[in-house]
C-alpha atoms as a PDB file:
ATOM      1  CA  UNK A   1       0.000   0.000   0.000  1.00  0.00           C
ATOM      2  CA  UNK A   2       1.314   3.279  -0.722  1.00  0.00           C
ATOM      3  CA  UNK A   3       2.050   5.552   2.259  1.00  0.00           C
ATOM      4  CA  UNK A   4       0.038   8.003   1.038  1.00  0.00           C
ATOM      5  CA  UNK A   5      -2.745   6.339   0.715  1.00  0.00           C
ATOM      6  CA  UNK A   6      -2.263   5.277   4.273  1.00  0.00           C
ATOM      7  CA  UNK A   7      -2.716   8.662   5.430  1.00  0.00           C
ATOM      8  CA  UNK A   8      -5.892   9.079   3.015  1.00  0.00           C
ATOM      9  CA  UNK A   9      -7.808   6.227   4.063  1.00  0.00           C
ATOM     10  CA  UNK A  10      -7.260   7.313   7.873  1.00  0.00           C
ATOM     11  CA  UNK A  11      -8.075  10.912   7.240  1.00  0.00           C
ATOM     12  CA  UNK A  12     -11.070  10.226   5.302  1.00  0.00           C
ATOM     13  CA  UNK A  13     -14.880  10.679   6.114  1.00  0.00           C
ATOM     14  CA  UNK A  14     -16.075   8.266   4.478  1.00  0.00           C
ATOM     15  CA  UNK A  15     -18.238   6.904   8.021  1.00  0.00           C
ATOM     16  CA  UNK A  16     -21.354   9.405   9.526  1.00  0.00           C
ATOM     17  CA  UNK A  17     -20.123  10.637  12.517  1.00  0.00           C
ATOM     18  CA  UNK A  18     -23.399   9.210  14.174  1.00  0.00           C
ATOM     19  CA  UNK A  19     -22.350   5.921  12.933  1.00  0.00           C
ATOM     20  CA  UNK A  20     -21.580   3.667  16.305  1.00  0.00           C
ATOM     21  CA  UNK A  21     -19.544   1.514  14.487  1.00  0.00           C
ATOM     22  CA  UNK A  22     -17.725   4.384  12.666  1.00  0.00           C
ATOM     23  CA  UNK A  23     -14.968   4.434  15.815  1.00  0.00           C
ATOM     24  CA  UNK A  24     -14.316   0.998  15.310  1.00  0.00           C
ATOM     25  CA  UNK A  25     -14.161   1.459  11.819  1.00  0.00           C
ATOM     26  CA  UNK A  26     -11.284   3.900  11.677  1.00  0.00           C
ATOM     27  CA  UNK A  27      -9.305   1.750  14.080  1.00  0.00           C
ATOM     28  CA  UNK A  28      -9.182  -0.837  12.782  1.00  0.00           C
ATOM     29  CA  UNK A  29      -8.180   1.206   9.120  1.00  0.00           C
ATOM     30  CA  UNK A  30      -5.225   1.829  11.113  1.00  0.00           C
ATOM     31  CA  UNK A  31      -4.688  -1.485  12.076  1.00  0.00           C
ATOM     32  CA  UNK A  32      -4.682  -2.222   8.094  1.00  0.00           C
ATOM     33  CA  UNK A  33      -1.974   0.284   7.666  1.00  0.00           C
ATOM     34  CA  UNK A  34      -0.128  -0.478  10.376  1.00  0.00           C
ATOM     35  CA  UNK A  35      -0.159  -4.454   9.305  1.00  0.00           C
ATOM     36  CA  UNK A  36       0.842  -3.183   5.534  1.00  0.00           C
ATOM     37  CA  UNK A  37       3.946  -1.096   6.687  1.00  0.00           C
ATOM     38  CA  UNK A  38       4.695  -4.345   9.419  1.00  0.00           C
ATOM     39  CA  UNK A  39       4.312  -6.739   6.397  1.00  0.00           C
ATOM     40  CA  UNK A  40       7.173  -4.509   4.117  1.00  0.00           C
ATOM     41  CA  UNK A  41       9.728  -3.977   6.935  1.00  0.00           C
ATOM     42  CA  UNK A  42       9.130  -8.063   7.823  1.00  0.00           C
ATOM     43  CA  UNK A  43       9.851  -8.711   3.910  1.00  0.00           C
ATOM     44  CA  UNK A  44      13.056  -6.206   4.281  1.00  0.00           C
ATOM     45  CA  UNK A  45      14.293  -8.237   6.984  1.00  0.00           C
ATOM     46  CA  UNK A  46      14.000 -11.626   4.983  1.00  0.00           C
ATOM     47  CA  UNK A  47      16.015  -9.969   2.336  1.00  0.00           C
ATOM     48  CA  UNK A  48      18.616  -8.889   4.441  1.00  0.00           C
ATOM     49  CA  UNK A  49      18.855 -11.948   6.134  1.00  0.00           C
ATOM     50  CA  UNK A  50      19.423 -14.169   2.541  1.00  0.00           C
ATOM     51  CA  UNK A  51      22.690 -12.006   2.233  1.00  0.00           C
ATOM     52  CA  UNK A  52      23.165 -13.190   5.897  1.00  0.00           C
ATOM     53  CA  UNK A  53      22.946 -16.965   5.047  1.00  0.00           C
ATOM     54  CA  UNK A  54      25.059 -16.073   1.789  1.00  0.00           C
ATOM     55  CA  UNK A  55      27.989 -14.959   4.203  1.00  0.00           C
ATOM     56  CA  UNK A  56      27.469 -18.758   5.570  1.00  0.00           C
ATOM     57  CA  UNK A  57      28.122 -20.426   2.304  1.00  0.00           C
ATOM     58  CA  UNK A  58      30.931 -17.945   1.327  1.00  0.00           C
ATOM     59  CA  UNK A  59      32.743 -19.544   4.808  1.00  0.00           C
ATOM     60  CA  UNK A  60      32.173 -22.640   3.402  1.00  0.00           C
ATOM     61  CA  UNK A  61      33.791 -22.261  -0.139  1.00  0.00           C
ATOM     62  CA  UNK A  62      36.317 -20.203   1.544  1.00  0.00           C
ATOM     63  CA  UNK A  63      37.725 -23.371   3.016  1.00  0.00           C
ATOM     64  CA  UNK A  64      37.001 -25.592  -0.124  1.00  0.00           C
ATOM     65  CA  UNK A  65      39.652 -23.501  -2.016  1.00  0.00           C
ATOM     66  CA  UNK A  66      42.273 -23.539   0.797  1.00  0.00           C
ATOM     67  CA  UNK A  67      41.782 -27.233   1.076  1.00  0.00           C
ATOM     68  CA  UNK A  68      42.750 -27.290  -3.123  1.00  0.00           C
ATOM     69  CA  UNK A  69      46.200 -26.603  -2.000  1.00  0.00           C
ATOM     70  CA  UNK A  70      46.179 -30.145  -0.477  1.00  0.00           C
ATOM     71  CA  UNK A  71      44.767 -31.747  -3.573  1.00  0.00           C
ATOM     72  CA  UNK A  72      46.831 -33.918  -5.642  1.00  0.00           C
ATOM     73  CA  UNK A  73      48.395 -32.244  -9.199  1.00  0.00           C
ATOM     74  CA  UNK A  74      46.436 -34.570 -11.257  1.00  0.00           C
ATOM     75  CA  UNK A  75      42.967 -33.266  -9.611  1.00  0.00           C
ATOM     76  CA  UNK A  76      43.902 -30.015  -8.919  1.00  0.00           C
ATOM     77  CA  UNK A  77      42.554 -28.422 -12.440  1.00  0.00           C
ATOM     78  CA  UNK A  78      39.566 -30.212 -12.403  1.00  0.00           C
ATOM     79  CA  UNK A  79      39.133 -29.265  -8.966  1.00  0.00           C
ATOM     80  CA  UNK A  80      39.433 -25.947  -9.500  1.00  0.00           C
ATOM     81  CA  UNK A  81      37.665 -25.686 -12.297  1.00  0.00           C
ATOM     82  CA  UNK A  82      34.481 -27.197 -10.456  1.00  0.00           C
ATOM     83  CA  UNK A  83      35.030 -24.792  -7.720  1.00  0.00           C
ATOM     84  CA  UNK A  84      35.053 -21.670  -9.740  1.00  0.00           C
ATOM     85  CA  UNK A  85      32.053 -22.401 -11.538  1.00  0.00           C
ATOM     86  CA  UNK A  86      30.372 -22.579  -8.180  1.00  0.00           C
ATOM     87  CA  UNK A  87      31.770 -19.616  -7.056  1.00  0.00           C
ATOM     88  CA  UNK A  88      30.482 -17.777 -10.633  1.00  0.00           C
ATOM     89  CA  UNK A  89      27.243 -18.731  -9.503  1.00  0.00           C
ATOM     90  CA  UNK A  90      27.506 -17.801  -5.948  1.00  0.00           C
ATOM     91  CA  UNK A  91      28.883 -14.827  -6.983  1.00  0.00           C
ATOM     92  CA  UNK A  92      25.661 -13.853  -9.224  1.00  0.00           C
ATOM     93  CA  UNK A  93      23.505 -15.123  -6.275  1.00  0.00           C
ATOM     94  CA  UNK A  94      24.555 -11.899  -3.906  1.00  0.00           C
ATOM     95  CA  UNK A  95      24.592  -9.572  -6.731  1.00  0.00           C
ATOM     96  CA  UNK A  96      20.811 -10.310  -6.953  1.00  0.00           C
ATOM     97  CA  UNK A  97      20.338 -10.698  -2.916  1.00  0.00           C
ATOM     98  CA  UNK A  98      21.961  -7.261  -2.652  1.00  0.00           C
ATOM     99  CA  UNK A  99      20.058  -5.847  -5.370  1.00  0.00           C
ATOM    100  CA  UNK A 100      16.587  -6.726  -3.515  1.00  0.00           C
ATOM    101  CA  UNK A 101      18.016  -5.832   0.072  1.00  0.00           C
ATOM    102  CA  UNK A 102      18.703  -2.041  -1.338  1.00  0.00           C
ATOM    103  CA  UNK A 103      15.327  -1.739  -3.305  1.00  0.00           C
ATOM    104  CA  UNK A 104      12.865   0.666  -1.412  1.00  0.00           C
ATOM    105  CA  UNK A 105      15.012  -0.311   1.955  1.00  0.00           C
ATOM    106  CA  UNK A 106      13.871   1.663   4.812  1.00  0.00           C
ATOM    107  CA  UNK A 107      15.580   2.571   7.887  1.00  0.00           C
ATOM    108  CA  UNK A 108      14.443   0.195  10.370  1.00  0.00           C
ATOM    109  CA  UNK A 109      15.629   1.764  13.548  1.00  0.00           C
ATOM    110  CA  UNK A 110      14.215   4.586  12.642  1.00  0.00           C
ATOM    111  CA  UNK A 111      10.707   3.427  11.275  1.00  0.00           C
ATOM    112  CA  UNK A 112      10.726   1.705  15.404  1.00  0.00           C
ATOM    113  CA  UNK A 113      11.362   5.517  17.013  1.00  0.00           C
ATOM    114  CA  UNK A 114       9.196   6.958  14.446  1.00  0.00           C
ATOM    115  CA  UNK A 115       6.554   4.464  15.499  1.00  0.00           C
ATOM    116  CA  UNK A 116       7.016   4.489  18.934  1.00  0.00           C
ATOM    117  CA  UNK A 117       6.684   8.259  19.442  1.00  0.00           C
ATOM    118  CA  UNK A 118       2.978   7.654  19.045  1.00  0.00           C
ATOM    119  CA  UNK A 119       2.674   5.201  21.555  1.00  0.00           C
ATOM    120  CA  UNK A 120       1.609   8.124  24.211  1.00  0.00           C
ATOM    121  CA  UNK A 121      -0.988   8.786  21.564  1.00  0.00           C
ATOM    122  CA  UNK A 122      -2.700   5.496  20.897  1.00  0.00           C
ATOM    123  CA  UNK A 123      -2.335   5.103  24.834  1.00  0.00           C
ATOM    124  CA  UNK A 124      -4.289   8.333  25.573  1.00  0.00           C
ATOM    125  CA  UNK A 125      -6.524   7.460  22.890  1.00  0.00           C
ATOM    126  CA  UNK A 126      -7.401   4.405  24.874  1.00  0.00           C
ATOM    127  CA  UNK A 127      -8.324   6.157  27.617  1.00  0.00           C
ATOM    128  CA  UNK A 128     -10.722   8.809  25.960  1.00  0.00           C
ATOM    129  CA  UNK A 129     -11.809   7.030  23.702  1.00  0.00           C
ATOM    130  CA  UNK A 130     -15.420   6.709  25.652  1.00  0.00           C
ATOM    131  CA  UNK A 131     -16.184  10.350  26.181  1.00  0.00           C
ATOM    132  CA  UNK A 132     -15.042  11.170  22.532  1.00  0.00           C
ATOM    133  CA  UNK A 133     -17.687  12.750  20.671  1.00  0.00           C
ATOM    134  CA  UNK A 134     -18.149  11.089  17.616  1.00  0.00           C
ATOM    135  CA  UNK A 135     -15.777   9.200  15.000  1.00  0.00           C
ATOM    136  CA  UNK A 136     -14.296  12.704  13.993  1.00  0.00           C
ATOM    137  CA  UNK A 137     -12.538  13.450  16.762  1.00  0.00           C
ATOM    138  CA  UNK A 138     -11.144   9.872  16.834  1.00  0.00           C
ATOM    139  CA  UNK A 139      -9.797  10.766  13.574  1.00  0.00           C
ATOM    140  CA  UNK A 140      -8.290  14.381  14.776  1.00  0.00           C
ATOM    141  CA  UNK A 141      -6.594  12.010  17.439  1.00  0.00           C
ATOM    142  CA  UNK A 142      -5.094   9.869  15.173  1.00  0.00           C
ATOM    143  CA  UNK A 143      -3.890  12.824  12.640  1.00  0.00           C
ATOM    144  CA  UNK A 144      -0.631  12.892  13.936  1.00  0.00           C
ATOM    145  CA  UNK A 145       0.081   9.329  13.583  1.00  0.00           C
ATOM    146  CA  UNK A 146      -1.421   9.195  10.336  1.00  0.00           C
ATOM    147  CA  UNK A 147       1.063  11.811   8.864  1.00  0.00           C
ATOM    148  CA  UNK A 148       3.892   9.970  10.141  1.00  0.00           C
ATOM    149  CA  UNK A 149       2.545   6.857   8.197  1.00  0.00           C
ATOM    150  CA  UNK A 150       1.902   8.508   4.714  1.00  0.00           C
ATOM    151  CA  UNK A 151       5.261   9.940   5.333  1.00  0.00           C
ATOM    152  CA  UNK A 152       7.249   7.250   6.473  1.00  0.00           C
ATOM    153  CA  UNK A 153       8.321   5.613   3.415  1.00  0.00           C
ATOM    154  CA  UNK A 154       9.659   8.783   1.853  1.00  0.00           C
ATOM    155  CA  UNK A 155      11.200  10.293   4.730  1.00  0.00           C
ATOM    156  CA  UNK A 156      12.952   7.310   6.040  1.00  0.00           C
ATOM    157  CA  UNK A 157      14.093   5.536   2.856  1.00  0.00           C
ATOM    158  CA  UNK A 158      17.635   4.056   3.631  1.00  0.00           C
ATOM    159  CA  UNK A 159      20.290   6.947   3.328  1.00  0.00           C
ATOM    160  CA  UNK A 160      23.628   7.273   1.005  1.00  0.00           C
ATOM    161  CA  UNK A 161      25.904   5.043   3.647  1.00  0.00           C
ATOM    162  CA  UNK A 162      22.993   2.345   3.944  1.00  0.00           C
ATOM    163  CA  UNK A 163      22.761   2.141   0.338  1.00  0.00           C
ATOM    164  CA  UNK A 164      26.561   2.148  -0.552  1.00  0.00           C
ATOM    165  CA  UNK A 165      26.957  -0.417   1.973  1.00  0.00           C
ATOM    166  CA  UNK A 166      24.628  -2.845   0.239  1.00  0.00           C
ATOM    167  CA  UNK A 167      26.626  -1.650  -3.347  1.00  0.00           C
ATOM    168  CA  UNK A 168      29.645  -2.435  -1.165  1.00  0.00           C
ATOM    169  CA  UNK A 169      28.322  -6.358  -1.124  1.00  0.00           C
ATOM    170  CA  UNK A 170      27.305  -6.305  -4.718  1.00  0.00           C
ATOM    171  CA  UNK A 171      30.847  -5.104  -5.865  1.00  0.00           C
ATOM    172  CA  UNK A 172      32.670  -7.629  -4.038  1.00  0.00           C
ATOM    173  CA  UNK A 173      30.311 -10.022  -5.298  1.00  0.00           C
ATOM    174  CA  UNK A 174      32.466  -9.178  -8.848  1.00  0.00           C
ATOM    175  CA  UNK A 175      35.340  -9.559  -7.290  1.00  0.00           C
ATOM    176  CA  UNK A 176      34.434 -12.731  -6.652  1.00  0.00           C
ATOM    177  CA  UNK A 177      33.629 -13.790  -9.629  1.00  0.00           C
ATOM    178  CA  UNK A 178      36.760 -13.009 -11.528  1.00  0.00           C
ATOM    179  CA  UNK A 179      38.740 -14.600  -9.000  1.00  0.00           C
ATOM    180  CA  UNK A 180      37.460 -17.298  -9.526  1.00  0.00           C
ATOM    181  CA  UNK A 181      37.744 -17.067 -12.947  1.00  0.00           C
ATOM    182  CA  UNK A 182      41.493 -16.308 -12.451  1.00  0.00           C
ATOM    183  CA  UNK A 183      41.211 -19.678 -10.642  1.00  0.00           C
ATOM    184  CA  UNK A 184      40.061 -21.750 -13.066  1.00  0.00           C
ATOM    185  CA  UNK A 185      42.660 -20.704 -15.738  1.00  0.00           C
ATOM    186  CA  UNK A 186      45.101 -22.789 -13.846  1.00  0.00           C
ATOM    187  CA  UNK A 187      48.736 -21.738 -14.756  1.00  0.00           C
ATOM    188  CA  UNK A 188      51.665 -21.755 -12.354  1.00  0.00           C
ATOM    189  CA  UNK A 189      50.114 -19.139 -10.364  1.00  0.00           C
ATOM    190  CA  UNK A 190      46.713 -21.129  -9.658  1.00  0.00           C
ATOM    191  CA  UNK A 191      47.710 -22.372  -5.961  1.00  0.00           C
ATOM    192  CA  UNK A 192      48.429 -18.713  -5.066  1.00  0.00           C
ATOM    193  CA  UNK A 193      44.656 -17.940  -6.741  1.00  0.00           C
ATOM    194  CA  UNK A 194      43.163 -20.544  -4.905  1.00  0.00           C
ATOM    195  CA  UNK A 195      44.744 -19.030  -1.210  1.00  0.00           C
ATOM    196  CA  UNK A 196      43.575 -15.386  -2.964  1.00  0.00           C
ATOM    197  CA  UNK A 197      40.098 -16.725  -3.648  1.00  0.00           C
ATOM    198  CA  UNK A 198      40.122 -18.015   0.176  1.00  0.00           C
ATOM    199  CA  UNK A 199      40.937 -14.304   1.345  1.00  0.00           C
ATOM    200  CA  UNK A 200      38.168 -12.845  -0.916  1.00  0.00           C
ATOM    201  CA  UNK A 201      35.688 -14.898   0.338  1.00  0.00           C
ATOM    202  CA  UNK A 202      36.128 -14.881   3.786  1.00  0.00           C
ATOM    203  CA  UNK A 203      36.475 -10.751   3.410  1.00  0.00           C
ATOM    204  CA  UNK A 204      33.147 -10.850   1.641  1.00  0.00           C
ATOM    205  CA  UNK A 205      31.699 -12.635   4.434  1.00  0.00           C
ATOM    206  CA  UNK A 206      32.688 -10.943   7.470  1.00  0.00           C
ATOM    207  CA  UNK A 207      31.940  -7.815   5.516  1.00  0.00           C
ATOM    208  CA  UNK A 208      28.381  -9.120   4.536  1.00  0.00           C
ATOM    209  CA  UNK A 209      27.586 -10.443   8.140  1.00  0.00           C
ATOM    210  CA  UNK A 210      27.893  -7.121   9.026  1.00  0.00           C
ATOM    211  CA  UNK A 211      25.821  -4.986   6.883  1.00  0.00           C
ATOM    212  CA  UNK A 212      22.839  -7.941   6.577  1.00  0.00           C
ATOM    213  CA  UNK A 213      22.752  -8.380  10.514  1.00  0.00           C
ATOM    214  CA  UNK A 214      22.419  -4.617  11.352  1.00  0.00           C
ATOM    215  CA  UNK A 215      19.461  -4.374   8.301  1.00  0.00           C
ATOM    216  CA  UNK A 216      18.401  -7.203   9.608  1.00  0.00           C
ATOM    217  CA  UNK A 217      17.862  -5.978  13.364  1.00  0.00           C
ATOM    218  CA  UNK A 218      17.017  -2.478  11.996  1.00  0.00           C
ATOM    219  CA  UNK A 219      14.148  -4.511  10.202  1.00  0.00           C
ATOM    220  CA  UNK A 220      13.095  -6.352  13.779  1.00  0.00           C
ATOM    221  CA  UNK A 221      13.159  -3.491  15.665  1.00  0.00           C
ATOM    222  CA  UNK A 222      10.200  -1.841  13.063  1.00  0.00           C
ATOM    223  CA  UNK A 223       8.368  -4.611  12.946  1.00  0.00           C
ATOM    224  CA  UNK A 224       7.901  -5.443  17.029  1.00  0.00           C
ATOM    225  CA  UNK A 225       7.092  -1.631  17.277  1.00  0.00           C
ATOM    226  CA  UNK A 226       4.786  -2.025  14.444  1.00  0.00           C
ATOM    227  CA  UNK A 227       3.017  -5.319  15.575  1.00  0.00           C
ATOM    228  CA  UNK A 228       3.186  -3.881  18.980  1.00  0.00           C
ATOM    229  CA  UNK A 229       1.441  -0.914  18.139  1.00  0.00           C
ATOM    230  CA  UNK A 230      -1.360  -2.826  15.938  1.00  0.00           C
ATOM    231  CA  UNK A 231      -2.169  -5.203  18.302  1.00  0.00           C
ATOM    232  CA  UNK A 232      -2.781  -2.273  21.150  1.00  0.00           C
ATOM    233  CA  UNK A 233      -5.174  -0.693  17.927  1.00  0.00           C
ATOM    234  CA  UNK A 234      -6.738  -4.296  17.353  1.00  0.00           C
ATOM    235  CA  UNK A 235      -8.050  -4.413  21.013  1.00  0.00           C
ATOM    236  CA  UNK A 236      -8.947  -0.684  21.295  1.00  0.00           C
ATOM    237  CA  UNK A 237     -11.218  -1.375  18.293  1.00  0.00           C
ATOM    238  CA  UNK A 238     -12.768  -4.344  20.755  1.00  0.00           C
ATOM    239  CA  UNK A 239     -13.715  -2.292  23.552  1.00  0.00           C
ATOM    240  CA  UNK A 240     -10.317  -2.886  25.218  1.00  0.00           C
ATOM    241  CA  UNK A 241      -9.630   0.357  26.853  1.00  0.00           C
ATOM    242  CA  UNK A 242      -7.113  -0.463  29.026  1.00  0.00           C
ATOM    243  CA  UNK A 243      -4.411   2.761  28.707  1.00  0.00           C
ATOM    244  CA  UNK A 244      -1.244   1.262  28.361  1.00  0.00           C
ATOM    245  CA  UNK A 245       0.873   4.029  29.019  1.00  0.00           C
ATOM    246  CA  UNK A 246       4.717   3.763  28.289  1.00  0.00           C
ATOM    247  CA  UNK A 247       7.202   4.912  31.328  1.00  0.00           C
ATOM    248  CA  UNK A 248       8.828   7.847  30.798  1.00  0.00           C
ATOM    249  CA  UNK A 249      12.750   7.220  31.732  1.00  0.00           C
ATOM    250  CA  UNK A 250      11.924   9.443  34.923  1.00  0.00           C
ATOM    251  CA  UNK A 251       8.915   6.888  35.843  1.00  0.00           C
ATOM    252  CA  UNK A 252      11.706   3.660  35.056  1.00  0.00           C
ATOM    253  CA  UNK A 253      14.345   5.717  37.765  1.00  0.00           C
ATOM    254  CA  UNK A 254      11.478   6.114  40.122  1.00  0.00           C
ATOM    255  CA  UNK A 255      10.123   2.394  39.946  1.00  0.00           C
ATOM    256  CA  UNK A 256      13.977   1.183  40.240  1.00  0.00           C
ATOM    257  CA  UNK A 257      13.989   3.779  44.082  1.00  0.00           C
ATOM    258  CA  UNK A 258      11.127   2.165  45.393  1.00  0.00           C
ATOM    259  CA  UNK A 259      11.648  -1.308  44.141  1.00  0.00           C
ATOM    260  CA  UNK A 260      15.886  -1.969  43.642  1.00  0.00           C
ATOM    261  CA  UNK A 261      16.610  -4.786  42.385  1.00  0.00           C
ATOM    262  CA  UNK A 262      17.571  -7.773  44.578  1.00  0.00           C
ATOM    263  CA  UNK A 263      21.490  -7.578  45.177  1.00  0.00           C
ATOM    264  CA  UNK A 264      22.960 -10.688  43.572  1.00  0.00           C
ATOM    265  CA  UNK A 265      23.227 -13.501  46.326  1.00  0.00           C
ATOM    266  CA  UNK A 266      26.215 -15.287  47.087  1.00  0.00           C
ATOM    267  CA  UNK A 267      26.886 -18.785  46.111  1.00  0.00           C
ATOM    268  CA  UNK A 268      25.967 -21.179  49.030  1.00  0.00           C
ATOM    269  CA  UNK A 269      26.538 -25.084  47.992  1.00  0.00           C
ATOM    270  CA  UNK A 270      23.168 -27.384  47.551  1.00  0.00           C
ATOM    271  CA  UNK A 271      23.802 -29.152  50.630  1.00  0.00           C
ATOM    272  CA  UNK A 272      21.123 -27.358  52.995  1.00  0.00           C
ATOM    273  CA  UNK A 273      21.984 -26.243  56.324  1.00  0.00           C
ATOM    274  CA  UNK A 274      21.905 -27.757  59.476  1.00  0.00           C
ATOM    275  CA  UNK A 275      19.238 -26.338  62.105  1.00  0.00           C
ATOM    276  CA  UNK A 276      21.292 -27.300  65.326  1.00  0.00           C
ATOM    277  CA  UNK A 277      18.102 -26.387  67.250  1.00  0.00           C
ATOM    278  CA  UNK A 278      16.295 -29.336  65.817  1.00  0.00           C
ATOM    279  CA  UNK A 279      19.231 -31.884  66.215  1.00  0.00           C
ATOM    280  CA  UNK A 280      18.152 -34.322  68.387  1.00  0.00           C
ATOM    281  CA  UNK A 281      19.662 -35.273  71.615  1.00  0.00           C
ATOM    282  CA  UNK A 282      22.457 -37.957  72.005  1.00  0.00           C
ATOM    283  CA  UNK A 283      21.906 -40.773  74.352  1.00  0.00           C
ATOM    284  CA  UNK A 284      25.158 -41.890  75.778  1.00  0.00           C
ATOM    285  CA  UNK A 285      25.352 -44.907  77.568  1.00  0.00           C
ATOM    286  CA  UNK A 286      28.057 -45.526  79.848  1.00  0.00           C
ATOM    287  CA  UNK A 287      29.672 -49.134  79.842  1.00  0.00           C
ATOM    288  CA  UNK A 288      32.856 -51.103  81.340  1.00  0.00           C
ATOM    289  CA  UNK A 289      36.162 -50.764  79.340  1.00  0.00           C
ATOM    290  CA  UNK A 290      36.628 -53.840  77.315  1.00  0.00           C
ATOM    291  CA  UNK A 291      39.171 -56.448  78.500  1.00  0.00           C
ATOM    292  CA  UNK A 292      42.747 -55.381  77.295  1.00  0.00           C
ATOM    293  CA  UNK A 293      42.286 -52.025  76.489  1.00  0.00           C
ATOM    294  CA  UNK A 294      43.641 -49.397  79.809  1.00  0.00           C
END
């Protein structure tokens, strides 16, 4: 759905204000929206995380072409040669992976704060939500929010250093590619090829692991926020009008004064302890010495 159609079908009075149901109605329109722009940042996460399993298989063929150094002269072409085709195709693999991870990418930590900052409103909401008028002040309460949504997907598309970062993967992906090309020409120089093609790979992946897992979190981040956010909507819409109010950091500092946390307790073994006050007495019984003993 496009964003600004978000904010459109939100705004709009399409519902009699008289309308009981008309309340209801534009809740659970924003529960739509809200699911829509959940459903994208869950699909941006998948993408990253493909170029995150990629890094995985890069490790892998990393140490297939150190272990060619090992291989015996007569197998070593045909080896290679194997090897580099798989690492052709690999290599066109995380071209395409990176291509779809940069396409309309979003920032995902900031779609979560840009979410969140509305919580206080859907919260308040919840608790006025009775005495409001009619469906059109429901609406004026949700304006707000509903800008942010038509405007999200513009205003927080993924900026120059996100974007070169994912061009960063594609390129090496290249790289790739003609080293293993350079590989599979064979030549005196193949065995220091197949060590290069090692380095290349395992560079690609620690580099890729990077910039995947923090799109990847980015992407989590939005979409708990998001789902977080629809679900409160989903049981406003059902009469649940319980506030929900997020702490301020002050309210957090004040709950951890009256309430500190327990202080970590010191390791005492399994073995419980005695209660010497419920030890019960010793009979002794006096007797002779035995024979031999003084």
């Amino acid at each position: 759905m496009d964003g600004r159609l978000i904010g459109i079908r939100l705004l709009a009075n399409d519902r009699p204000g008289s309308d009981p149901n008309a309340k209801q109605q534009i809740l659970l329109g924003l529960s739509d929206a809200l699911s829509v722009l959940a459903g994208r940042m869950r699909s941006q996460g998948d993408k990253a995380l493909k170029i995150t399993l990629l890094a995985v298989s890069a490790e892998k063929i990393a140490q297939r072409a150190w272990d060619l150094n090992s291989s015996k002269n007569s197998h070593f072409q045909r080896d290679s040669q194997i090897l580099a085709e798989e690492i052709k195709a690999f290599a066109k693999d995380v071209a395409e992976a990176a291509t779809r991870a940069g396409e309309q990418a979003l920032l995902g930590r900031e779609v979560a704060n840009a979410i969140e900052a509305h919580a206080l409103d859907i919260a308040t909401l919840a608790r006025d939500i009775e005495v409001l008028p009619d469906a059109a002040a429901v609406r004026s309460r949700l304006r707000p929010l509903s800008v942010t949504l038509s405007t999200l997907p513009e205003r927080l598309k993924a900026n120059a250093a996100t974007i070169q970062d994912v061009n960063g993967i594609a390129a090496l992906a290249i790289g790739l590619a003609e080293s293993g090309e350079r590989l599979a020409a064979g030549g005196p120089a193949a065995h220091k090829e197949a060590v290069a093609v090692c380095r290349d790979l395992r560079n690609f992946a620690e580099t890729a692991t990077a910039v995947s897992l923090e799109m990847t979190r980015g992407a989590a981040l939005a979409v708990k926020a998001i789902s977080d956010m629809a679900e409160r909507t989903v049981g406003l819409s059902r009469g649940n009008t319980e506030a929900h109010v997020p702490l301020t950091a002050h309210a957090r500092m004040m709950d951890l004064v009256r309430a500190p946390p327990q202080a970590g307790k010191i390791w005492e073994p399994a073995t419980p302890k005695i209660d010497t006050t419920k030890v019960p007495p010793v009979s002794i019984v006096w007797g002779t010495t035995p024979v031999g003993k003084n």
